[in-house]
Protein backbone atom coordinates (compact mmCIF):
# COMPACT_ATOMS: atom_id res chain seq x y z
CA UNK A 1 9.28 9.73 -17.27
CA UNK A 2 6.24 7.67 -18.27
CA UNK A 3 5.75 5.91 -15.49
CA UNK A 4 5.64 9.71 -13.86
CA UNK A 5 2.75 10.34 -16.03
CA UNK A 6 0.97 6.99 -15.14
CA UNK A 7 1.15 7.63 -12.16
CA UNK A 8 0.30 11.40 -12.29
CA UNK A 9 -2.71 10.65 -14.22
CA UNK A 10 -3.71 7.51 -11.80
CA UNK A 11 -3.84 10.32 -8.92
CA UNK A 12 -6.18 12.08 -10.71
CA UNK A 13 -8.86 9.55 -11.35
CA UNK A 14 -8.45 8.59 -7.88
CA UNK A 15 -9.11 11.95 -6.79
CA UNK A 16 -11.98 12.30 -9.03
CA UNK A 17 -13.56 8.71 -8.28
CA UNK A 18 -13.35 10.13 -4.46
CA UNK A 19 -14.66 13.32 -5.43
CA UNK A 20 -18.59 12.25 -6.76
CA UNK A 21 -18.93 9.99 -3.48
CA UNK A 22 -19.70 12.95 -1.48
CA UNK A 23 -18.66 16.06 -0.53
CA UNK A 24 -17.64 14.87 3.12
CA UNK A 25 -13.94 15.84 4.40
CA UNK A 26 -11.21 13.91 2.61
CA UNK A 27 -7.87 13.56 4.25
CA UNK A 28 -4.97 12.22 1.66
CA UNK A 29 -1.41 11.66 1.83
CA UNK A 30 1.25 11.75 -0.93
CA UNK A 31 3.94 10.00 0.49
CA UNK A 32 2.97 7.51 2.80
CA UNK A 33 5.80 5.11 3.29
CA UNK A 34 5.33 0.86 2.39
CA UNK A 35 7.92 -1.78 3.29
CA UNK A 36 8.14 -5.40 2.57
CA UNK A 37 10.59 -7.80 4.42
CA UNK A 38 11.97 -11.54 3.04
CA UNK A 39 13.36 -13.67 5.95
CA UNK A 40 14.38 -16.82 4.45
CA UNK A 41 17.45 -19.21 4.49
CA UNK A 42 20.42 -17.57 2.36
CA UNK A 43 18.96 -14.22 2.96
CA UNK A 44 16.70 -11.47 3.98
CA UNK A 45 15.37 -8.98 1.38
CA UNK A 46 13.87 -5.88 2.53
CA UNK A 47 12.54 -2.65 0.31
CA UNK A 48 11.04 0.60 1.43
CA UNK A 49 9.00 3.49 -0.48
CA UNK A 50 7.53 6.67 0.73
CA UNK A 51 5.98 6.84 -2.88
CA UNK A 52 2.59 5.97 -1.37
CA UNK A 53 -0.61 7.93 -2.24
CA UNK A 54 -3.46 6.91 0.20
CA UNK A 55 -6.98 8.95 -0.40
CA UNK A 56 -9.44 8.51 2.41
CA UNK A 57 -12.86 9.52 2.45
CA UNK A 58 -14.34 10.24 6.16
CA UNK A 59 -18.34 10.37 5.13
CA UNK A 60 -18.06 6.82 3.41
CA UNK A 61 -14.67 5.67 4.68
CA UNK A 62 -13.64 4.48 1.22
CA UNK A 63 -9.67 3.59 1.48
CA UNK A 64 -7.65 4.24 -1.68
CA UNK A 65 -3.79 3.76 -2.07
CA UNK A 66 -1.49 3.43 -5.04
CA UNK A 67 2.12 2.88 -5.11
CA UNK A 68 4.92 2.23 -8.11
CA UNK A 69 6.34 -1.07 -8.16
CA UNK A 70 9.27 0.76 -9.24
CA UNK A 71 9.53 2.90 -6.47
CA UNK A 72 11.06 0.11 -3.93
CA UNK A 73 14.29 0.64 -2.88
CA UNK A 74 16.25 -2.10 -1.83
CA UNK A 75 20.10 -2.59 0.01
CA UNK A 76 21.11 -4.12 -3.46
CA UNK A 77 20.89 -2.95 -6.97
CA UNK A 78 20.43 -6.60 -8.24
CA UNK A 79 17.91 -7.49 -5.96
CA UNK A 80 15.88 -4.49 -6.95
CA UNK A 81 16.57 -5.45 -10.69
CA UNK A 82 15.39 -9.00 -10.20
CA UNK A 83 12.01 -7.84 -8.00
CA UNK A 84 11.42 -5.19 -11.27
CA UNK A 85 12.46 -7.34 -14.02
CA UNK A 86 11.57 -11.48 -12.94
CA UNK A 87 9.31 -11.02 -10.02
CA UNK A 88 6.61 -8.54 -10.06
CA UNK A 89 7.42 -7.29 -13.94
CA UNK A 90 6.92 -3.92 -13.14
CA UNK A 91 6.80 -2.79 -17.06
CA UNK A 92 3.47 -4.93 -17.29
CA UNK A 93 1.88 -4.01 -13.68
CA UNK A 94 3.53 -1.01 -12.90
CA UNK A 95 1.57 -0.31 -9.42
CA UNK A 96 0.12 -2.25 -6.66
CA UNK A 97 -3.72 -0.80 -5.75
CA UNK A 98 -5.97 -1.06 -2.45
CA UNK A 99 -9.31 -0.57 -2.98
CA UNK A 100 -11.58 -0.90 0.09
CA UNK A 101 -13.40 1.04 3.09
CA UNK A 102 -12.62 1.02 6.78
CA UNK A 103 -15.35 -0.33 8.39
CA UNK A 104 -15.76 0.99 12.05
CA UNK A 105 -14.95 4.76 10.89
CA UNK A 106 -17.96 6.36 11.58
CA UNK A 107 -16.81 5.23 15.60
CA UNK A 108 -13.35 7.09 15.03
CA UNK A 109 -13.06 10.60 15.32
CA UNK A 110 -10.20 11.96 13.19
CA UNK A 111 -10.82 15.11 14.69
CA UNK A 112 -9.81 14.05 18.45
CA UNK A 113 -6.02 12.96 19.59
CA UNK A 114 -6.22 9.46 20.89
CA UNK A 115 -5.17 6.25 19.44
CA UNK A 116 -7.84 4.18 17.46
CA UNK A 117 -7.57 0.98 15.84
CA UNK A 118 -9.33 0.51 12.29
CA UNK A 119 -10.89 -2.52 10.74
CA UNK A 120 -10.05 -2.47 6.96
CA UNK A 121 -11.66 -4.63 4.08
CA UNK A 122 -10.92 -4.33 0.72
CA UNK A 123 -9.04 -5.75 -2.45
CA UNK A 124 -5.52 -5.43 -3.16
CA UNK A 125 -4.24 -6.05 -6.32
CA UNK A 126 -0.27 -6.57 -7.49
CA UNK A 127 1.15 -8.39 -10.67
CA UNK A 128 -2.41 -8.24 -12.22
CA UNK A 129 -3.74 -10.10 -9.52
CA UNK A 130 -6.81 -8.86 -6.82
CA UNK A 131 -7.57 -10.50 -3.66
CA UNK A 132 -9.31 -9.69 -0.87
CA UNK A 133 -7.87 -8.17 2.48
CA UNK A 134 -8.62 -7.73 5.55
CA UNK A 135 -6.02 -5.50 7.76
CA UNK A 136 -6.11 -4.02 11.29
CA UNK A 137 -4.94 -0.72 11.34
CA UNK A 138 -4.00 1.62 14.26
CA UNK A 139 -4.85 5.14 13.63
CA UNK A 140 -2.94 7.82 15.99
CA UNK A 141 -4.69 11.51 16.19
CA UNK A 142 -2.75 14.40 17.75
CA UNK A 143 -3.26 17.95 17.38
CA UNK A 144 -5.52 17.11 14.86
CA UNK A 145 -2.85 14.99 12.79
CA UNK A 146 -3.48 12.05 11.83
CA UNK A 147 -1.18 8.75 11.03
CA UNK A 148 -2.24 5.60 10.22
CA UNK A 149 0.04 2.32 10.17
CA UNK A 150 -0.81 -1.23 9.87
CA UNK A 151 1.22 -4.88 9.14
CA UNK A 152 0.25 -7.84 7.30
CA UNK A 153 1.48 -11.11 5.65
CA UNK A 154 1.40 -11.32 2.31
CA UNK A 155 1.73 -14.77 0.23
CA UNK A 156 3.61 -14.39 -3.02
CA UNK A 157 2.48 -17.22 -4.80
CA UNK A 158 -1.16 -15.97 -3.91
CA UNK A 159 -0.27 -12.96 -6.74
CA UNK A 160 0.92 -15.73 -9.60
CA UNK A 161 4.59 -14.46 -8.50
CA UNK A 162 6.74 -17.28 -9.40
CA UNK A 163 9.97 -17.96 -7.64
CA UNK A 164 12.45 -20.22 -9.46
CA UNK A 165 13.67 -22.90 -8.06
CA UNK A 166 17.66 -22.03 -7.90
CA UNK A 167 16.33 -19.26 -5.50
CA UNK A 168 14.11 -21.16 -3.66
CA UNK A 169 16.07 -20.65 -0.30
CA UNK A 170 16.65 -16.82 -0.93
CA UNK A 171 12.90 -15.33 -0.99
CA UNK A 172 9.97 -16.43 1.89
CA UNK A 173 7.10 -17.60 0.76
CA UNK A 174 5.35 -15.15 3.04
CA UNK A 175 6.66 -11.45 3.04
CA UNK A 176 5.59 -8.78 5.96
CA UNK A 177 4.41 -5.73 4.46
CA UNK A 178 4.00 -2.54 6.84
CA UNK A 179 2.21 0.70 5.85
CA UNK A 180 2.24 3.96 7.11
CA UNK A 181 0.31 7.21 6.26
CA UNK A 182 -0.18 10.57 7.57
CA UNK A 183 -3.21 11.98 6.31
CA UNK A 184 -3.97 15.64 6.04
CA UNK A 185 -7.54 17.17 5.30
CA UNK A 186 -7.57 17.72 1.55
């Protein structure tokens, strides 16, 4: 229940911290959908969410997106308990944040159907560690809906998350981490 709250009162100042930029058109979802996939040799490991809230500001194109490290579902109970407990210690960094702007937005028109593909910089941080990102995203528009999805790599060891060495073989080094969104006018 208090990670509720957290996370509760973490869409608030995100809403507010959007809010004073401007009032331009804000589209926002509150269950956008993140996925991670391990392929390595004793296993893969793969997790989903749709606990994803993404803010996006149109006038500025300032990118915000929040999700609970708890939130991750995974085919196993002990793999879930081992990403919560040894790998990401989720009751010290409870979320993962992106923090950045899509730059080529004021070429995109939300407002048209079409497809549209979205250069994104920003910062993401996860286990207390922020790094810089840069992400192509494609952005679909019909009937004045709009979804947004994008892939990327992501190192592990480039967020100080240590894998011991008896596991070694069960958990890449590099993880694919897909995002999708489907943002509504706010």
């Amino acid at each position: 229940m208090m990670r509720l709250h957290v996370f509760v009162i973490c869409t608030i100042v995100l809403t507010g911290a959007l809010a004073h930029a401007s009032v331009a058109q804000r589209y926002i979802d509150r269950s956008g959908k993140a996925s991670f996939f391990s392929s390595a040799p004793m296993e893969d490991i793969e997790a989903h969410t749709e606990q994803v809230i993404t803010l996006l500001d149109v006038k500025s194109g300032e990118i915000v997106s929040n999700v609970l490290m708890r939130s991750f579902r995974f085919r196993k109970a002990l793999m879930q308990e081992h990403f919560n407990e040894n790998y990401v210690e989720s009751h010290k960094f409870p979320k993962a944040t992106f923090k950045g702007k899509v730059n080529n937005l004021s070429s995109v028109d939300l407002t048209r159907d079409g497809t549209h593909m979205l250069d994104v910089t920003g910062e993401l941080t996860i286990h207390g560690v922020t790094k810089p990102v840069r992400v192509q995203a494609e952005a679909g528009v019909k009937g004045g809906r709009s979804q947004a999805q994008a892939s990327f790599p992501l190192r592990v060891k480039d967020f100080d998350i240590a894998i011991p060495r008896l596991v070694v073989n069960n958990i890449a080094e590099v993880v694919d981490v897909k995002v999708s969104f489907d943002l509504k006018p706010m």
